[in-house]
Protein backbone atom coordinates (compact mmCIF):
# COMPACT_ATOMS: atom_id res chain seq x y z
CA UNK A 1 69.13 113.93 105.82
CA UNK A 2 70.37 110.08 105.25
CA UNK A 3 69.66 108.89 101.76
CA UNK A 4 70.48 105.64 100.21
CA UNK A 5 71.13 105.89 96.33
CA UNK A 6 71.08 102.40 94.69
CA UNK A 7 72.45 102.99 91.24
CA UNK A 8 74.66 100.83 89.10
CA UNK A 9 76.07 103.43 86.53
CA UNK A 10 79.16 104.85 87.98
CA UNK A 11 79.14 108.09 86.54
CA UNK A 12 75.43 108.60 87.46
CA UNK A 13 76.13 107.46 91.41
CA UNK A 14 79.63 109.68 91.07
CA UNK A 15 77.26 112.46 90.04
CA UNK A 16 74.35 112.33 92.18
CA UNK A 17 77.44 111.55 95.14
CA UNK A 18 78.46 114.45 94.67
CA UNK A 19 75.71 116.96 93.76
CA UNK A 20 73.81 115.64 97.15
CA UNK A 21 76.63 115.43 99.64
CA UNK A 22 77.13 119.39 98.42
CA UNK A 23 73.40 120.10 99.41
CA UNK A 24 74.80 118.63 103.28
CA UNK A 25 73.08 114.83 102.52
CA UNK A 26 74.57 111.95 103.49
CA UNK A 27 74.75 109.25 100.91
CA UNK A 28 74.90 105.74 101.06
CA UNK A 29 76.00 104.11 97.77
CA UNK A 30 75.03 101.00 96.60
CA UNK A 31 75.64 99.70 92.71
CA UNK A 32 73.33 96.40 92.91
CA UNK A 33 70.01 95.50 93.71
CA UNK A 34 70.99 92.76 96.67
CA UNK A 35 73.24 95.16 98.30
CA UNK A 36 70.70 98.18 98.20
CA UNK A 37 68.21 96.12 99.67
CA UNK A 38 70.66 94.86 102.68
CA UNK A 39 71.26 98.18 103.54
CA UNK A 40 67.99 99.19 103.47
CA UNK A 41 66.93 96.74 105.98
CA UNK A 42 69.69 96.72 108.09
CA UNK A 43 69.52 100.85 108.55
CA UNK A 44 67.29 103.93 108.79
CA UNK A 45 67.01 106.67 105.36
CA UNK A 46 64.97 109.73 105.11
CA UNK A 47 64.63 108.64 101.52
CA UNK A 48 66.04 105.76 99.18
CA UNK A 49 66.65 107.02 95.39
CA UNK A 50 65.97 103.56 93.51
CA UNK A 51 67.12 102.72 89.88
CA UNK A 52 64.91 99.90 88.14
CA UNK A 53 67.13 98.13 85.72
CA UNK A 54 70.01 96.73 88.67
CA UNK A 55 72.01 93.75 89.07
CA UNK A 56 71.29 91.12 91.05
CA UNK A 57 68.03 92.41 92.44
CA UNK A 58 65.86 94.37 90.06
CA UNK A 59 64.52 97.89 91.23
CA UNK A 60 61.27 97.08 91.31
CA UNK A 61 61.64 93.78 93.35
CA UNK A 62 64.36 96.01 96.19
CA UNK A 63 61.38 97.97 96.38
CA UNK A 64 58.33 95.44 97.12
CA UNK A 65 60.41 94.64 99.98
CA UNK A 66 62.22 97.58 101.24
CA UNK A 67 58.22 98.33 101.32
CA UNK A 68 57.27 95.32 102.99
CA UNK A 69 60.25 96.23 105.53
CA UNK A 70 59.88 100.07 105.90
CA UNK A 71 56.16 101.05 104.80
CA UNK A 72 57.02 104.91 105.42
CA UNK A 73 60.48 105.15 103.64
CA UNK A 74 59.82 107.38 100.75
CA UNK A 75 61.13 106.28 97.29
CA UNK A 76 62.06 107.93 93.98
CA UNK A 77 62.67 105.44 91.55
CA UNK A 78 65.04 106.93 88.85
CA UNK A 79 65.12 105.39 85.49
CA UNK A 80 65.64 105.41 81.79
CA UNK A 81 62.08 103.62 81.65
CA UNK A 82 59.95 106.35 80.80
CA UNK A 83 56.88 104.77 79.27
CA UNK A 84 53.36 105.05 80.75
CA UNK A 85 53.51 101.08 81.61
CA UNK A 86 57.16 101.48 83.37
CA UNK A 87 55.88 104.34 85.56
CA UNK A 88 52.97 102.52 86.24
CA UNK A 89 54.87 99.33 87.45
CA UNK A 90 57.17 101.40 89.38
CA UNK A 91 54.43 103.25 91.44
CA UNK A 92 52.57 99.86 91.76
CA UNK A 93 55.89 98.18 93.51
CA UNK A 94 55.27 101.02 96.00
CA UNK A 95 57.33 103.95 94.51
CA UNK A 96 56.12 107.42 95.56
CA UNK A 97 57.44 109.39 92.80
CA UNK A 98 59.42 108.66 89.56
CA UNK A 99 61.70 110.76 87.35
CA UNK A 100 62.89 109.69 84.27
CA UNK A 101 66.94 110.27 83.34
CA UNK A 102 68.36 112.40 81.55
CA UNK A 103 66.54 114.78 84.02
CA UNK A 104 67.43 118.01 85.72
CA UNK A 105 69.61 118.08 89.44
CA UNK A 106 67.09 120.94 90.71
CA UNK A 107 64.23 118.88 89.90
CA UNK A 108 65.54 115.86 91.76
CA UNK A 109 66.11 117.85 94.88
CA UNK A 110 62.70 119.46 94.40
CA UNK A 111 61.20 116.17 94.28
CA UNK A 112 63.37 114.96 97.29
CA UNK A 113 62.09 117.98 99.85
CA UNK A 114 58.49 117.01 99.18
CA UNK A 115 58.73 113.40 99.53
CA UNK A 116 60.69 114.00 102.45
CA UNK A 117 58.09 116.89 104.00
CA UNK A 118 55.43 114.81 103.66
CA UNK A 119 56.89 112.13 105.61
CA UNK A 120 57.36 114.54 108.49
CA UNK A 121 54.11 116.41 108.38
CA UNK A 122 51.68 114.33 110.95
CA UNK A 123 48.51 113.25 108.89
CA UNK A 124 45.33 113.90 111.23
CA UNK A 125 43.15 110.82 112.12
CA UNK A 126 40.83 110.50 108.81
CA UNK A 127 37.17 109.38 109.44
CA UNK A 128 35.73 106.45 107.30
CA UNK A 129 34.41 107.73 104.37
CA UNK A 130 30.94 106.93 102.64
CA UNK A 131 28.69 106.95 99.58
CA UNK A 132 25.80 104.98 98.77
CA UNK A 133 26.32 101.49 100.40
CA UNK A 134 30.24 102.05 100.10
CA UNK A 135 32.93 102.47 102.50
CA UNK A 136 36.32 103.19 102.59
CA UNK A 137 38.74 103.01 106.09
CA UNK A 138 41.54 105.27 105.21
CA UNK A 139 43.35 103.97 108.89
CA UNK A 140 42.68 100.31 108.62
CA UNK A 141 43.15 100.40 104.67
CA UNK A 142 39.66 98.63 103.95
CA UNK A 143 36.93 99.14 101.42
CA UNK A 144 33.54 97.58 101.44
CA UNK A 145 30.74 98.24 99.56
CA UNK A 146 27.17 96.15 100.50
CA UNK A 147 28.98 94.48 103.66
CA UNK A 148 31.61 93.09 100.67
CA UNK A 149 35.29 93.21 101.50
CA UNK A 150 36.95 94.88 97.87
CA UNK A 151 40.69 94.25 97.31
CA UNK A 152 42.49 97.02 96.23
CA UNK A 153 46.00 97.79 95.30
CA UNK A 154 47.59 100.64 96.72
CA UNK A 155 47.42 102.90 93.64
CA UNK A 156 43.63 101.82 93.14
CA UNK A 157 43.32 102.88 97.30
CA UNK A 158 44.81 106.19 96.87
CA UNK A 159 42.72 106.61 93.84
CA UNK A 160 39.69 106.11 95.38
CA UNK A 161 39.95 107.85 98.65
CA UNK A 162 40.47 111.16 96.40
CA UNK A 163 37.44 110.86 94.77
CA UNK A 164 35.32 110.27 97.71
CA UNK A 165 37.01 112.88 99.74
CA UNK A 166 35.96 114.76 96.55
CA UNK A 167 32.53 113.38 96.30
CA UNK A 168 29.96 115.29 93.87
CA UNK A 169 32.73 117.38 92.68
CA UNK A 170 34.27 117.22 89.35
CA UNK A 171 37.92 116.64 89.27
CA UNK A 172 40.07 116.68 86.08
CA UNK A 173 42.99 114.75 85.39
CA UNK A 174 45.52 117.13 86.45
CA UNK A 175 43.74 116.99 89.93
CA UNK A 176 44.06 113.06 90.01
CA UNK A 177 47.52 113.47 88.94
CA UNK A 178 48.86 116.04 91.18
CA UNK A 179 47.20 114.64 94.18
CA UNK A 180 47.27 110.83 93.38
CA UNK A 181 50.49 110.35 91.87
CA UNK A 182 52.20 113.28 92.37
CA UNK A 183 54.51 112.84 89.12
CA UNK A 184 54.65 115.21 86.34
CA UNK A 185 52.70 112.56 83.37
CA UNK A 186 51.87 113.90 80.33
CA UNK A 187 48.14 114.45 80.67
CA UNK A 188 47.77 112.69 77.40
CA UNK A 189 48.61 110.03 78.89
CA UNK A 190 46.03 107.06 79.56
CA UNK A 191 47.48 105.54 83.04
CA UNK A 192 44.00 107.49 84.49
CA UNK A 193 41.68 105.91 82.29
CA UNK A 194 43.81 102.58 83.26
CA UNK A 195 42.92 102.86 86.65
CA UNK A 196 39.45 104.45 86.60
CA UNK A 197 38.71 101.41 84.96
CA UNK A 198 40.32 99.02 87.51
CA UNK A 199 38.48 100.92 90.17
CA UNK A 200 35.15 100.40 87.58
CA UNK A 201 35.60 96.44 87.73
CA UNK A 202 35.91 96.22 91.50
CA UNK A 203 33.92 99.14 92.82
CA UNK A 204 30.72 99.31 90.10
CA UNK A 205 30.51 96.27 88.73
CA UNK A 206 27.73 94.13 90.04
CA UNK A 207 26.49 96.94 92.30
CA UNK A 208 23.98 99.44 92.02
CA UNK A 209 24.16 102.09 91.90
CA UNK A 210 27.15 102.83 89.58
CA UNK A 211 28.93 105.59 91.69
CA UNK A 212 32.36 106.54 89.22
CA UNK A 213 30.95 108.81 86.44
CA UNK A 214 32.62 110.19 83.42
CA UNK A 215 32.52 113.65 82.41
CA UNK A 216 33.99 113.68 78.68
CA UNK A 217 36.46 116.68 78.55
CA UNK A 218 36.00 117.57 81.73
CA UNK A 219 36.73 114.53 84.15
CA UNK A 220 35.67 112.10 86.67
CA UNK A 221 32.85 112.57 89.65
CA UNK A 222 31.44 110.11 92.43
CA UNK A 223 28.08 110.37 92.96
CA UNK A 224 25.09 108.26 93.89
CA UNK A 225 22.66 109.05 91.27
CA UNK A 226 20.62 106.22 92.98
């Protein structure tokens, strides 16, 4: 497996150099954001390992457009940023998973074989899903609700194509978090309530029925209690 690690602390990239190589990777170094992102567009990884706070380029920026360039690539941003906001920013530049430093080797390589696995496990064709006068196109990426066109980001997408694949059921945060994010947040945190309430604004608001519910202590549900 090919991985490009873009990390500008030398004893951090000598590290993970070396721990990864050991496990039979092969690592591409890069210590600034401008080179990172020339090497990721000008070759193929099975995964890019991404720190945020870079020279020249900033992490998050290399990877809006290593997304824009690659949308498969999976990337683990790796940081010292470990609040709720900086995770959420991360994911939202098109991360798929973040781990916060100091942090454990095993874990990383944990996190790398899943990333990785799902990339390689081929998805089956998913139908268009529906509730109440709402739709939601997992291929083309679309949501509508009363013939509207909604604009989502892809957080918010992900977010709401769980809960209507989970329709009428009650999930709890832990669900949303395993399956949405798939990062270990505190579950004290409030980045769900952040984003329930994004989806709130642009799914529920100035529709009826209202289709997100709240179950306090337990979770979240979509229903049409229309």
């Amino acid at each position: 497996m090919k991985i490009l690690l873009v990390e500008d602390e030398p004893s951090v990239a000598a590290f993970l150099h070396q721990g990864l190589t050991e496990q039979d990777y092969t690592v591409d170094l890069a210590a600034d954001g401008l080179l990172g992102l020339r090497r990721a567009q000008e070759n193929r990884y099975d995964c890019l390992i991404l720190d945020q706070m870079l020279p020249g380029l900033s992490g998050l920026e290399v990877c809006r457009q290593v997304r824009a360039h690659d949308p498969g690539v999976p990337i683990l941003m790796l940081t010292a940023l470990g609040e709720t906001d900086d995770k959420i920013r991360g994911l939202d530049a098109g991360a798929d998973d973040y781990l916060v430093k100091p942090f454990a080797f095993d874990e990383l390589l944990a996190r790398l074989r899943a990333l990785v696995r799902r990339r390689t496990e081929a998805p089956a064709p998913k139908a268009i899903l529906h509730l109440a006068d709402l739709t939601l196109d997992p291929g083309a990426k679309r949501v509508e609700r009363a013939g509207q066109a909604i604009q989502l980001t892809a957080r918010e997408f992900a977010l709401l194509e769980y809960l209507l694949r989970n329709q009428n059921r009650v999930v709890s945060r832990a669900d949303l978090l395993e399956h949405v994010w798939d990062l270990s947040f505190d579950t004290g945190s409030n980045v769900i309530d952040v984003y329930i309430n994004f989806l709130r604004k642009k799914v529920d608001k100035g529709f009826e029925p209202k289709l997100i519910h709240t179950l306090v202590g337990m979770g979240y549900v979509m229903k049409n209690e229309g």
